[in-house]
N, C-alpha and C. Protein backbone atom coordinates (compact mmCIF):
# COMPACT_ATOMS: atom_id res chain seq x y z
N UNK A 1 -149.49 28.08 112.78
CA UNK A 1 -149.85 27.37 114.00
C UNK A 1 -150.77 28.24 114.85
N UNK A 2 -151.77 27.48 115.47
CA UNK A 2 -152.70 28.83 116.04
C UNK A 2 -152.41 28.38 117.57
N UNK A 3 -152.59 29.93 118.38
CA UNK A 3 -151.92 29.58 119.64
C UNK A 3 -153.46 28.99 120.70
N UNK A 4 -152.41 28.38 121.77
CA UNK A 4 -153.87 28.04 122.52
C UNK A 4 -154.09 29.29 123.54
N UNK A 5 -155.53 29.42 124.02
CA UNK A 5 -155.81 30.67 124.98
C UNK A 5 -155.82 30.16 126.54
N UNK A 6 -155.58 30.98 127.61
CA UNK A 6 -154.75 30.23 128.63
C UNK A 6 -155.92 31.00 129.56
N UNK A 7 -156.90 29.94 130.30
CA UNK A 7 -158.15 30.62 130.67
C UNK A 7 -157.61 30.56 132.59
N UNK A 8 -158.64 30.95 133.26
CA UNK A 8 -157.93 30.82 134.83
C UNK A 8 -158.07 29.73 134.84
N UNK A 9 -157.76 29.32 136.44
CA UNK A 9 -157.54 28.23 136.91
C UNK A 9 -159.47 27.64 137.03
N UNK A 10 -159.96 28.71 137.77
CA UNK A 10 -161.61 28.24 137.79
C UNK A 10 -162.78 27.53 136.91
N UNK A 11 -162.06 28.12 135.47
CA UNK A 11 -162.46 27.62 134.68
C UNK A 11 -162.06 26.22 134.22
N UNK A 12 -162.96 25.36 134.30
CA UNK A 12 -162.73 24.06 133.72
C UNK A 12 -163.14 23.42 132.57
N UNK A 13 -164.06 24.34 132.00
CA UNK A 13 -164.84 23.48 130.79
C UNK A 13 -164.69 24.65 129.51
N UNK A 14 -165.08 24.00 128.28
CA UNK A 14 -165.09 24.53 127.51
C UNK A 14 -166.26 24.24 126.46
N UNK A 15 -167.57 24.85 126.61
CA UNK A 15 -168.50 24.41 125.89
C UNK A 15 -168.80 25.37 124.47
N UNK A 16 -169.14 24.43 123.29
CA UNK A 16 -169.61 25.26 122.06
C UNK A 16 -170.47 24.73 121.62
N UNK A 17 -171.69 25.55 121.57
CA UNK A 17 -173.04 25.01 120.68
C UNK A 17 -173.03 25.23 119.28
N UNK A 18 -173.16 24.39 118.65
CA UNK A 18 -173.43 23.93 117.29
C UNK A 18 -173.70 23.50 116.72
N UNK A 19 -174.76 24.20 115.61
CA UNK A 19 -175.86 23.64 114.98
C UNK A 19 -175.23 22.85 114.17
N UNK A 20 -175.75 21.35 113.92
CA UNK A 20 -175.21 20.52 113.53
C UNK A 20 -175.53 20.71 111.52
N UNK A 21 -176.29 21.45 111.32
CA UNK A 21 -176.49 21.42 110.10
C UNK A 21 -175.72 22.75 109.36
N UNK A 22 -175.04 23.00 110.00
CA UNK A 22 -174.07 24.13 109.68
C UNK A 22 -172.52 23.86 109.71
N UNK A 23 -173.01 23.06 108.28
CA UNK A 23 -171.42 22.28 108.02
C UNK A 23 -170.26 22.83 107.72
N UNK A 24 -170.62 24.40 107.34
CA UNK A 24 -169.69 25.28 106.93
C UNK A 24 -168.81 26.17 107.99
N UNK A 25 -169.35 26.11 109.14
CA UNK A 25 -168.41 26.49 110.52
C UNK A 25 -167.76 25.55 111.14
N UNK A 26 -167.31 24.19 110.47
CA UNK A 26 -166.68 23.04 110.81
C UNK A 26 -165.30 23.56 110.52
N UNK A 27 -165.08 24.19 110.08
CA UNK A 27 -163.49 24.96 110.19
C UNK A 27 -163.20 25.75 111.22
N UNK A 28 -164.31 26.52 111.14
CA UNK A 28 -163.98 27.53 112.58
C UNK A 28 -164.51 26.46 113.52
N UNK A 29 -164.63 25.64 114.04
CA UNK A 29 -165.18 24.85 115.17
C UNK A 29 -163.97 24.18 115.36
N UNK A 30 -163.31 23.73 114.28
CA UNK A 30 -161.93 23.33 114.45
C UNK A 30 -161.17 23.65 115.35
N UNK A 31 -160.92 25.50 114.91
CA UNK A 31 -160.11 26.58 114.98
C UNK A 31 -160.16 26.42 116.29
N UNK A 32 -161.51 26.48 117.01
CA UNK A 32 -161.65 26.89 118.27
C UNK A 32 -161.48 25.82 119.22
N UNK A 33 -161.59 24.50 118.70
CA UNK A 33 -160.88 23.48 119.30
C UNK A 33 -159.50 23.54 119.88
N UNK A 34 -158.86 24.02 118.38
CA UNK A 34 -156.68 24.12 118.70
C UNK A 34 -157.12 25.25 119.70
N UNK A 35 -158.01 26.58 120.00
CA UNK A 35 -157.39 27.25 120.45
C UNK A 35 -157.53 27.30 122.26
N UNK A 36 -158.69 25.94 122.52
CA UNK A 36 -159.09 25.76 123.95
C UNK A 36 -158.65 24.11 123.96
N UNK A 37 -157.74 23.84 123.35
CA UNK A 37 -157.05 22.25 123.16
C UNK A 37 -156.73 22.01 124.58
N UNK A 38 -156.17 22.94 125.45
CA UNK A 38 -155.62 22.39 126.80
C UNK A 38 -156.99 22.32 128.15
N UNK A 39 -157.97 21.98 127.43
CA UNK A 39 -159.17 22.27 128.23
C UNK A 39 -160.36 21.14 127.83
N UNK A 40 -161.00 20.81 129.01
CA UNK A 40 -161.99 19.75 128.44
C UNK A 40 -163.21 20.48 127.48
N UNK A 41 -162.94 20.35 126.12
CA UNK A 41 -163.83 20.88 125.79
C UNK A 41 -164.84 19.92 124.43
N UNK A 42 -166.16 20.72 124.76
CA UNK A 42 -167.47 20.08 124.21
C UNK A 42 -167.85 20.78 123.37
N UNK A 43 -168.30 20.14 122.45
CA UNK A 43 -169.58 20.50 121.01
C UNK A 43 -170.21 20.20 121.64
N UNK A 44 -171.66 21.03 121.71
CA UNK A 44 -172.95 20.57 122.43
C UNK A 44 -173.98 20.99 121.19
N UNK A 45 -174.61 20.05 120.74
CA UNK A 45 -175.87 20.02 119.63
C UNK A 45 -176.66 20.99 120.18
N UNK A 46 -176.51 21.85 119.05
CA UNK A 46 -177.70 23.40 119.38
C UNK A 46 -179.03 22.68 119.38
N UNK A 47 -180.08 23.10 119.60
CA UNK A 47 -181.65 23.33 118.99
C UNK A 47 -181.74 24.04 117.63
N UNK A 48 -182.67 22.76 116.82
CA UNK A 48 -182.60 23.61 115.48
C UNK A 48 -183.68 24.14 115.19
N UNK A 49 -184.06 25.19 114.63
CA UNK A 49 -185.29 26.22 115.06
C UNK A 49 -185.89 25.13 113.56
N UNK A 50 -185.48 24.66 112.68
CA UNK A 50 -186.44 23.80 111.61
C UNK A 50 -187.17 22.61 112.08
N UNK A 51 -186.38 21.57 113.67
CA UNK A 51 -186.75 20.73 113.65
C UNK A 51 -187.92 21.53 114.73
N UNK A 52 -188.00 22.46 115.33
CA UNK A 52 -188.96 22.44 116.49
C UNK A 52 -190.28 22.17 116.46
N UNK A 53 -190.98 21.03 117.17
CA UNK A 53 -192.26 20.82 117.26
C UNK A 53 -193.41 22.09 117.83
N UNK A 54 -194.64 22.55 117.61
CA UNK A 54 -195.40 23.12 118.13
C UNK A 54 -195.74 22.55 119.67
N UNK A 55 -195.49 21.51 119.85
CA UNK A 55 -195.37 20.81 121.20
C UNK A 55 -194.17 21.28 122.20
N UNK A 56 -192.90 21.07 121.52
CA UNK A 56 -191.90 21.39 122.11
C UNK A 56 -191.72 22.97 122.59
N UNK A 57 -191.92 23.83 121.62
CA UNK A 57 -192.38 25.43 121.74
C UNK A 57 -193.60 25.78 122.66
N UNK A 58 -194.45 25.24 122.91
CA UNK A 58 -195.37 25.52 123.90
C UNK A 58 -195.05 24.76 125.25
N UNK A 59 -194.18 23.44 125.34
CA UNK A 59 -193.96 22.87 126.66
C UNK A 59 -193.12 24.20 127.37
N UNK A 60 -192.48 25.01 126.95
CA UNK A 60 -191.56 25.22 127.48
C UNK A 60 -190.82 27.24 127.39
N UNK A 61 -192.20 27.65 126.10
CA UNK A 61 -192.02 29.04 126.03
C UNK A 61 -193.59 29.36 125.99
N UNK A 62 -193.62 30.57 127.39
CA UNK A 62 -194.77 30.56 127.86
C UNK A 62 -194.54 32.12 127.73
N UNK A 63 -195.65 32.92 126.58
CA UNK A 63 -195.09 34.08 126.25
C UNK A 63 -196.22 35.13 127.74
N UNK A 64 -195.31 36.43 127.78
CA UNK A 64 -195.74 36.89 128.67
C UNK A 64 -196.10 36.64 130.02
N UNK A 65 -195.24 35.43 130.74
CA UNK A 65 -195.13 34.91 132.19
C UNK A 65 -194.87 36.09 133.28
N UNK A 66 -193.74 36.79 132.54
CA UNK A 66 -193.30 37.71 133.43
C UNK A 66 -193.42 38.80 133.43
N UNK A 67 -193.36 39.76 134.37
CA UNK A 67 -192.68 41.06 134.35
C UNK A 67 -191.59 41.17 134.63
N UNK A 68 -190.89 42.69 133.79
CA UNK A 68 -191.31 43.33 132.76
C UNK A 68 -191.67 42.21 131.40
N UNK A 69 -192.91 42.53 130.38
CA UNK A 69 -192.52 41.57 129.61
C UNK A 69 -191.85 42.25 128.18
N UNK A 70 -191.34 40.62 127.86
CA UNK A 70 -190.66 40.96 126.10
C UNK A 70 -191.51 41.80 125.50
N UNK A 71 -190.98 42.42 124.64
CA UNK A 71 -192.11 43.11 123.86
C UNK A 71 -192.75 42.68 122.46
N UNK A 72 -191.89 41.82 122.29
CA UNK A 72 -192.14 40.90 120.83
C UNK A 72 -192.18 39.68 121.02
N UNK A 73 -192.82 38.84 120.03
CA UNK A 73 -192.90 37.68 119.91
C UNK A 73 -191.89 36.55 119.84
N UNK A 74 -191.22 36.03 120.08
CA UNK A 74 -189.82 35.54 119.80
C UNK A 74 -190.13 34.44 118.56
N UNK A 75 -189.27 34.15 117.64
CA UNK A 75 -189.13 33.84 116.53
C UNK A 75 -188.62 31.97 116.74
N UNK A 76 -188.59 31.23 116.10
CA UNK A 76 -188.66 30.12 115.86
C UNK A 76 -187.08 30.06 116.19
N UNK A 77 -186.37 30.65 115.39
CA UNK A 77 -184.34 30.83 115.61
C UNK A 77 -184.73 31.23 117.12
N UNK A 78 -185.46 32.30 117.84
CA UNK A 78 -184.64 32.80 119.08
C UNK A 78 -185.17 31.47 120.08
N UNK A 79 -185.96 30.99 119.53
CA UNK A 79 -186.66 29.89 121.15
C UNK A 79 -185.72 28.65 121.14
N UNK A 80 -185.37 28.52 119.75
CA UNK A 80 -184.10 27.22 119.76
C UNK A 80 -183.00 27.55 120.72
N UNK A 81 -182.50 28.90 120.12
CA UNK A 81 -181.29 29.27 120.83
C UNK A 81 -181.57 29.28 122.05
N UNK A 82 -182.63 29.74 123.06
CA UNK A 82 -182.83 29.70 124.10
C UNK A 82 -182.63 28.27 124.57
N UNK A 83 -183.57 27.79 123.90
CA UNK A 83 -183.77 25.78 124.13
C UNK A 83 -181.97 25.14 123.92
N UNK A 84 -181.61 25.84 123.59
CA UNK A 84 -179.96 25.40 123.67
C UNK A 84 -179.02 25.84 124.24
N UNK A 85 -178.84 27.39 124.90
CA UNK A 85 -178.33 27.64 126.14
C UNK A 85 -179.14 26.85 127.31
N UNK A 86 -180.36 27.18 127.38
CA UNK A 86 -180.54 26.44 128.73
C UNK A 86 -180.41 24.78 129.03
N UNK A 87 -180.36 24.32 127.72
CA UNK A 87 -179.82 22.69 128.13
C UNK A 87 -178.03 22.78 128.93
N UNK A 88 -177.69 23.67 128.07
CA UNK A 88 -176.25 23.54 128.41
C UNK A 88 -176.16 24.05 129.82
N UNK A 89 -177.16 25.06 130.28
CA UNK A 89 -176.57 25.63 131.67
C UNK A 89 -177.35 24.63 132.59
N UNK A 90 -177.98 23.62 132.35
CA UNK A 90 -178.73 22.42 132.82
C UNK A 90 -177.57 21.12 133.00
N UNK A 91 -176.71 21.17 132.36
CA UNK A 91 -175.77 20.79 131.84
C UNK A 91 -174.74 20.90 133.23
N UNK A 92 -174.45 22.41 133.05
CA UNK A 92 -173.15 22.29 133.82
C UNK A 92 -173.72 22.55 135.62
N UNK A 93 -174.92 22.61 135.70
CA UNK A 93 -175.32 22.62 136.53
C UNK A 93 -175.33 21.54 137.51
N UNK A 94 -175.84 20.50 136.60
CA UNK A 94 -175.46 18.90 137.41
C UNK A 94 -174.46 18.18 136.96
N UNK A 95 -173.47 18.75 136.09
CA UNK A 95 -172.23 17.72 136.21
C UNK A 95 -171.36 18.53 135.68
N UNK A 96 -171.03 19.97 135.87
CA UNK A 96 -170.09 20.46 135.72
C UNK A 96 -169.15 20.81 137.07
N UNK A 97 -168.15 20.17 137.95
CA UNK A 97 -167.16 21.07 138.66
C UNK A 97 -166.32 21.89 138.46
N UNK A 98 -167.05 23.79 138.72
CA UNK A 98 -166.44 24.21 138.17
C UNK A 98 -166.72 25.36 137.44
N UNK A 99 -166.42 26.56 137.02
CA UNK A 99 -166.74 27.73 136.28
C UNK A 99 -166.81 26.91 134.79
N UNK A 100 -167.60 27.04 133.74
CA UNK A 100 -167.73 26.97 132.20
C UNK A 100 -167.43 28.00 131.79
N UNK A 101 -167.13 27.96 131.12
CA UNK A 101 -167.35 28.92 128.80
C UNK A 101 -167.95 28.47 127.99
N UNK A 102 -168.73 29.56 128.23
CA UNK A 102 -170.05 28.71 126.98
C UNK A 102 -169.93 29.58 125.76
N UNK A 103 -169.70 29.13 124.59
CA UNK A 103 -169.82 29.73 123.08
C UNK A 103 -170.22 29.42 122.12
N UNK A 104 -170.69 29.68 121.16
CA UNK A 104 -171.65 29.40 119.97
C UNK A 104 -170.53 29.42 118.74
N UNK A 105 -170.89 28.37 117.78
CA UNK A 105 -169.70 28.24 116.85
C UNK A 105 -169.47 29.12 115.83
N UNK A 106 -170.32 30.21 116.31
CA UNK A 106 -169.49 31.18 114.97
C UNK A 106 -169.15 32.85 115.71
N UNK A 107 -168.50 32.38 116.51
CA UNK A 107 -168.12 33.88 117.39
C UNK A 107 -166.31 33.27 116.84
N UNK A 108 -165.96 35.00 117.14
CA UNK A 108 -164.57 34.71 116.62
C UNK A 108 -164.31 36.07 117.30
N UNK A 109 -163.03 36.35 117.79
CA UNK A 109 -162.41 37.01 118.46
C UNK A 109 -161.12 37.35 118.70
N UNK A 110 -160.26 38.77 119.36
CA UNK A 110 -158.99 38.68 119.10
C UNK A 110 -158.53 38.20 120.54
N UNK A 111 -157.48 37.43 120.14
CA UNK A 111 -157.40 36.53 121.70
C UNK A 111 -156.58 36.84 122.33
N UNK A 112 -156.38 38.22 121.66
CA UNK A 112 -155.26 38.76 123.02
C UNK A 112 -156.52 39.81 123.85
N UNK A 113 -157.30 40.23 122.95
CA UNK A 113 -158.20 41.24 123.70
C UNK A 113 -158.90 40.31 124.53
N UNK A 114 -159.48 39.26 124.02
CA UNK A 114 -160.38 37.88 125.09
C UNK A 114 -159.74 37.46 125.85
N UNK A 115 -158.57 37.44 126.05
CA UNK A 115 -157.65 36.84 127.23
C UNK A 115 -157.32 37.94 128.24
N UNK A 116 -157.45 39.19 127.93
CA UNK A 116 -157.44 40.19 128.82
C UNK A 116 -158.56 40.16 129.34
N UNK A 117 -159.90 40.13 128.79
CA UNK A 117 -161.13 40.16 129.48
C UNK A 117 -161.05 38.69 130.39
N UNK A 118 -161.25 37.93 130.13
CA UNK A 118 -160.93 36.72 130.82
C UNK A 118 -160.22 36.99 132.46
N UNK A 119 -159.25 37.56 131.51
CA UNK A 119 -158.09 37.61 132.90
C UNK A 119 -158.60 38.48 134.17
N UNK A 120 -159.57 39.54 133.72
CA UNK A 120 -160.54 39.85 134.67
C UNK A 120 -160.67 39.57 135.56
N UNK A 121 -161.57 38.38 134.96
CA UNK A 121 -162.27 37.96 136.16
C UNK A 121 -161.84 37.25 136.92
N UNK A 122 -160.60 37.34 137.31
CA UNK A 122 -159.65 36.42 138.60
C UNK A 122 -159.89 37.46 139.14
N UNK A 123 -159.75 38.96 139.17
CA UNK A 123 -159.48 40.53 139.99
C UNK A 123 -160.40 40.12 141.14
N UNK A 124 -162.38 39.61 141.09
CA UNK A 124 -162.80 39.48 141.76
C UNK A 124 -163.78 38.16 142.31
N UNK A 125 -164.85 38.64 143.16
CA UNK A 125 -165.44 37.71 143.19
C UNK A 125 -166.68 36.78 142.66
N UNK A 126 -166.33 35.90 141.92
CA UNK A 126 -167.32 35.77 140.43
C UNK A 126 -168.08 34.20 141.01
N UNK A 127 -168.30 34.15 142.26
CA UNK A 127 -168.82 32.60 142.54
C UNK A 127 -170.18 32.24 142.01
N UNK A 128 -170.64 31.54 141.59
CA UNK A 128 -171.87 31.60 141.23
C UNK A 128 -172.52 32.78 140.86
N UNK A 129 -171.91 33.10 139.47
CA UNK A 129 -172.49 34.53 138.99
C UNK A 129 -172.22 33.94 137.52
N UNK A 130 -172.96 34.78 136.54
CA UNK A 130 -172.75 34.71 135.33
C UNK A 130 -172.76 35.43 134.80
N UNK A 131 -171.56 35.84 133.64
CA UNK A 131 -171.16 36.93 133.45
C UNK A 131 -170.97 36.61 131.65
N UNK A 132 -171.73 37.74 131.34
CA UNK A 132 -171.59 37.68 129.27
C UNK A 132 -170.87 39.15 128.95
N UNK A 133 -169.98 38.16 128.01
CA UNK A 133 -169.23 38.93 127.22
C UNK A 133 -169.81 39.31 125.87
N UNK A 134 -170.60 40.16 126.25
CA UNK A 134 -171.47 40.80 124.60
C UNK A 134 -170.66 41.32 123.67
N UNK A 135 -170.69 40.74 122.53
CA UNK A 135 -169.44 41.16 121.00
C UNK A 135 -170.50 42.00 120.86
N UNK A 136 -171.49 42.96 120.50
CA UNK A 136 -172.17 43.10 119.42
C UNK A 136 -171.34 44.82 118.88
N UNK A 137 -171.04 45.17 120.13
CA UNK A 137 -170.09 46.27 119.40
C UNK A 137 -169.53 46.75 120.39
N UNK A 138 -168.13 46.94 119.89
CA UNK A 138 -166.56 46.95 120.28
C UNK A 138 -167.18 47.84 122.22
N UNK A 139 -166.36 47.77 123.15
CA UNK A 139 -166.18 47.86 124.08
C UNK A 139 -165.41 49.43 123.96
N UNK A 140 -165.27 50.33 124.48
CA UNK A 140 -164.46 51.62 124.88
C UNK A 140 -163.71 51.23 125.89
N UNK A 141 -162.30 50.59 126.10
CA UNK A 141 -161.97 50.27 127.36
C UNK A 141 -160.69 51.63 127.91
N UNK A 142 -160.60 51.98 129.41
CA UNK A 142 -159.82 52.79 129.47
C UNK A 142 -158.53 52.49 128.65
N UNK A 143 -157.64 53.51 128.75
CA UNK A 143 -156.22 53.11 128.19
C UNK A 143 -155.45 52.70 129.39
N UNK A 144 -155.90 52.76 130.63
CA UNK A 144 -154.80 52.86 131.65
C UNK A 144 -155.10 51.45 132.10
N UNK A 145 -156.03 50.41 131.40
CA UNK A 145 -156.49 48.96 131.50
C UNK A 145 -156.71 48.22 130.36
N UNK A 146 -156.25 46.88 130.68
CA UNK A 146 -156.38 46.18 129.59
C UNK A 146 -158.29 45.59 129.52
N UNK A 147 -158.84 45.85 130.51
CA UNK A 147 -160.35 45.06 130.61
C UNK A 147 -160.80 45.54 131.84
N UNK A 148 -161.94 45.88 131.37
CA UNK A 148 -163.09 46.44 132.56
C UNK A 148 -164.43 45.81 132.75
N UNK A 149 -164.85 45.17 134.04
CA UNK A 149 -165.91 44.71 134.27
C UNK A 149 -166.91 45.71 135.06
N UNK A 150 -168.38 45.46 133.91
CA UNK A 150 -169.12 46.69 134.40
C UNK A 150 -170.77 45.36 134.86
N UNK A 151 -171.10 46.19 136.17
CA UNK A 151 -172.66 45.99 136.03
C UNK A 151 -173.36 46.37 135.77
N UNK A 152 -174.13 46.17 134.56
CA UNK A 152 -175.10 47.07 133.58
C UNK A 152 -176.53 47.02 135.01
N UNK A 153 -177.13 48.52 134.81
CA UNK A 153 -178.33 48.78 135.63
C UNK A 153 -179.65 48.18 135.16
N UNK A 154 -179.46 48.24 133.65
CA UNK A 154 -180.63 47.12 132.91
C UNK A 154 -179.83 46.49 131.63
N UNK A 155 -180.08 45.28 131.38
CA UNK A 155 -179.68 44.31 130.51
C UNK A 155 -180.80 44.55 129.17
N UNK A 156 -179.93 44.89 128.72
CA UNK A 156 -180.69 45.22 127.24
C UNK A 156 -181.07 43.69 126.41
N UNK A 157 -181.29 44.06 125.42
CA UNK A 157 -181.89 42.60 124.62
C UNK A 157 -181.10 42.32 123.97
N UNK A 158 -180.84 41.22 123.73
CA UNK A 158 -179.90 40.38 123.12
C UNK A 158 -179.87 38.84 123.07
């Protein structure tokens, strides 16, 4: 039986993007269903970097707009993924009441360590802020805490 994860009170939604042609994470999409079951939660159709038009990629990724800029070109996969977080934060923007979780269907995690991080962020004040929990490699957390929230001085790439 898989247990469900018990998020704060602020949180109300539960969003997962997923590429619909990735029939083989329909188990783990499952998984992650039972495990946010007590929560309104959504499959939200990724952007698929095969279907993207040269139209659609130029309406909307305008390379070198800003400073500092990217230093590379972004790839057909990274502009989808972009084109599919930002629908979703478009999303909860006009009809979400409420803090989200936004996740992509093939993250997997230990949910006692994710429920400590989670649990965090009740400690402070998180109103209109957005805050990522980067997996890409393991965290050093003190021993004298179960989860530490840091503000990075520059946001690396990812």
């Amino acid at each position: 039986m898989t247990r469900t994860i018990k998020l704060p009170d602020f949180i109300s939604k539960v969003i997962v993007i997923h590429l619909n042609r990735a029939t083989d994470r329909k188990p783990h999409l499952e998984k992650l269903a039972e495990l946010f079951a007590n929560y309104d939660f959504e499959v939200f159709p990724a952007v698929d970097a095969r279907e993207l038009t040269e139209h659609e990629k130029g309406e909307r990724y305008i390379r070198n707009l800003f400073d500092p800029r990217y230093p590379f070109p972004l790839s057909d996969t990274e502009i989808a993924c972009f084109f599919s977080h930002r629908t979703v934060w478009e999303v909860i923007r006009s009809e979400v009441n409420g803090a989200t979780l936004v996740l992509e269907d093939d993250v997997d995690f230990e949910t006692a360590k994710f429920s400590n991080a989670i649990a965090a962020l009740t400690e402070g004040s998180i109103k209109e802020t957005y805050i990522r929990l980067p997996c890409k490699k393991p965290a050093t957390l003190p021993k004298t805490a179960s989860a530490e929230l840091r503000t990075p001085k520059e946001v690396g790439l990812g």
